[in-house]
Protein backbone atom coordinates (compact mmCIF):
# COMPACT_ATOMS: atom_id res chain seq x y z
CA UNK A 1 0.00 0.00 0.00
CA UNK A 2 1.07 3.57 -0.79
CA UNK A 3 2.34 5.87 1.77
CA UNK A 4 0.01 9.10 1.77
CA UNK A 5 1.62 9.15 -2.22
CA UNK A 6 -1.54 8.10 -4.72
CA UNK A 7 -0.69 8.20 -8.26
CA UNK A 8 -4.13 9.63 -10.54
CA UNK A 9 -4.91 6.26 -11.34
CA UNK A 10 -6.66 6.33 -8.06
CA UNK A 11 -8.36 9.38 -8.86
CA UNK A 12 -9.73 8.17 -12.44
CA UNK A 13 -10.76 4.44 -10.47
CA UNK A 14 -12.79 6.71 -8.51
CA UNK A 15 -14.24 9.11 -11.17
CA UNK A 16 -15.52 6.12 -13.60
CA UNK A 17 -16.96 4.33 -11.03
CA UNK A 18 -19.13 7.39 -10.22
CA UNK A 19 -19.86 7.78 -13.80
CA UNK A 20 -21.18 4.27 -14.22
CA UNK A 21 -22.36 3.56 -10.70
CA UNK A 22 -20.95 0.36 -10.57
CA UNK A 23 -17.51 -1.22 -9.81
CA UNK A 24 -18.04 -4.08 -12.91
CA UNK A 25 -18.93 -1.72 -15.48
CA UNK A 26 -15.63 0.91 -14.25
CA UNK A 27 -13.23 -1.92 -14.32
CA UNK A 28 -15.14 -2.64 -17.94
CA UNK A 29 -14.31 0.51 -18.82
CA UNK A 30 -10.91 0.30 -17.40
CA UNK A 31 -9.55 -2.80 -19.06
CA UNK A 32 -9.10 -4.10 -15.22
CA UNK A 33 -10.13 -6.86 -13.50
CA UNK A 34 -13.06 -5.99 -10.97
CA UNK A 35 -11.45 -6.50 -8.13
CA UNK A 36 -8.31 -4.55 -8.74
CA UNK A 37 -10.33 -1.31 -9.34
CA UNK A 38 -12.22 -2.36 -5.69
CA UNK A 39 -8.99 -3.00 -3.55
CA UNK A 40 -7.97 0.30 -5.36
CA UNK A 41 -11.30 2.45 -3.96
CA UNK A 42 -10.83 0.79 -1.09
CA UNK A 43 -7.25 1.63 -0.41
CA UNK A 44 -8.04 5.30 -1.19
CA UNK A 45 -11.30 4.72 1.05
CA UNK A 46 -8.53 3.90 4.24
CA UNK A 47 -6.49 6.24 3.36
CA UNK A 48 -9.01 9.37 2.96
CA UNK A 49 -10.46 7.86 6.62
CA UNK A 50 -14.28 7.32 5.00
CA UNK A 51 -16.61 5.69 2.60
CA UNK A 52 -16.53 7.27 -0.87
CA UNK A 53 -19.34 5.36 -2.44
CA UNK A 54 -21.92 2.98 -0.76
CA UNK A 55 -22.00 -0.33 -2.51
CA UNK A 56 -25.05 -2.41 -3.06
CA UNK A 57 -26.32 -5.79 -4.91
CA UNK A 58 -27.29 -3.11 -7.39
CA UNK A 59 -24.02 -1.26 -7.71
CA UNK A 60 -22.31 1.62 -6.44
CA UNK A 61 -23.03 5.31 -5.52
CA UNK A 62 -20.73 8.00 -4.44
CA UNK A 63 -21.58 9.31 -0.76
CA UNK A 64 -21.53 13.05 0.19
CA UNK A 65 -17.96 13.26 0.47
CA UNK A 66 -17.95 10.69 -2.35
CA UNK A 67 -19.45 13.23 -4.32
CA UNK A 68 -17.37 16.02 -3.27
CA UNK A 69 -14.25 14.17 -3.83
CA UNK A 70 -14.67 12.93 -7.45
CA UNK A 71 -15.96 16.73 -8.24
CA UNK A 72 -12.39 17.51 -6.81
CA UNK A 73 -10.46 14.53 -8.48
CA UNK A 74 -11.93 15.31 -11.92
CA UNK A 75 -10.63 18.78 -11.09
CA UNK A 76 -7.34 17.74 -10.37
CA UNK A 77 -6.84 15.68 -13.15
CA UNK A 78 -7.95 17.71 -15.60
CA UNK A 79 -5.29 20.52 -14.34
CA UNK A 80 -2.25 18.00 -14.11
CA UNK A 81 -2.91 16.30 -17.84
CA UNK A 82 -2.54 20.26 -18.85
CA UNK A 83 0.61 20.51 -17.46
CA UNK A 84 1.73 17.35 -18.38
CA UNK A 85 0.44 18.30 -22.27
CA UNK A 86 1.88 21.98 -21.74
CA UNK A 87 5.32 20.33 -20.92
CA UNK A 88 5.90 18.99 -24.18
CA UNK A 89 7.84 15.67 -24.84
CA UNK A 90 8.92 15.03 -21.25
CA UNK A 91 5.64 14.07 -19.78
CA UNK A 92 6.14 13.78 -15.67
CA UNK A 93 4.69 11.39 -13.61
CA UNK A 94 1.67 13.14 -11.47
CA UNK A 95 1.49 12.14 -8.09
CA UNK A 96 -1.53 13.36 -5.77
CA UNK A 97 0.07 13.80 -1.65
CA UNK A 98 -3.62 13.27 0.59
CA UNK A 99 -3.06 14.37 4.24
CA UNK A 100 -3.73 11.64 6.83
């Protein structure tokens, strides 16, 4: 498990399972298996110290701070692919630090 150091894969795990509402369908989308994309949310779930999405027979949906953190994750990733286009050739690898 990472140390406080997430790369934006996390980040986009989150944001397509929000999208699609379900953890099946992200990893789908993905090109994962399902439960990589799951220990994934869930490692960023510890991490963060709460639930971003509650999970059901029927799939997944993001929770308040769920929500609020894939708003802020889309955000962010939009911002460091920019830089990372704007840079030209040398693309860097992004790394996102979340506080304990």
């Amino acid at each position: 498990m990472p140390n406080l150091a997430l790369d934006l894969r996390y980040l986009k795990y989150a944001i397509v399972v929000a999208e699609q509402g379900s953890f099946r369908r992200a990893a789908d989308i993905l090109n994962l298996p399902q439960s990589t994309v799951s220990r994934r949310i869930q490692i960023l779930e510890r991490t963060l110290g709460l639930p971003l999405f509650e999970r059901s027979r029927i799939g997944a949906r993001p929770t308040l701070a769920g929500e609020r953190f894939v708003r802020e994750a889309a955000t962010l990733s939009f911002v460091k692919l920019n830089r990372s286009l704007l840079a030209g050739p040398r693309i860097e690898s992004a790394i996102l630090m979340l506080p304990s």
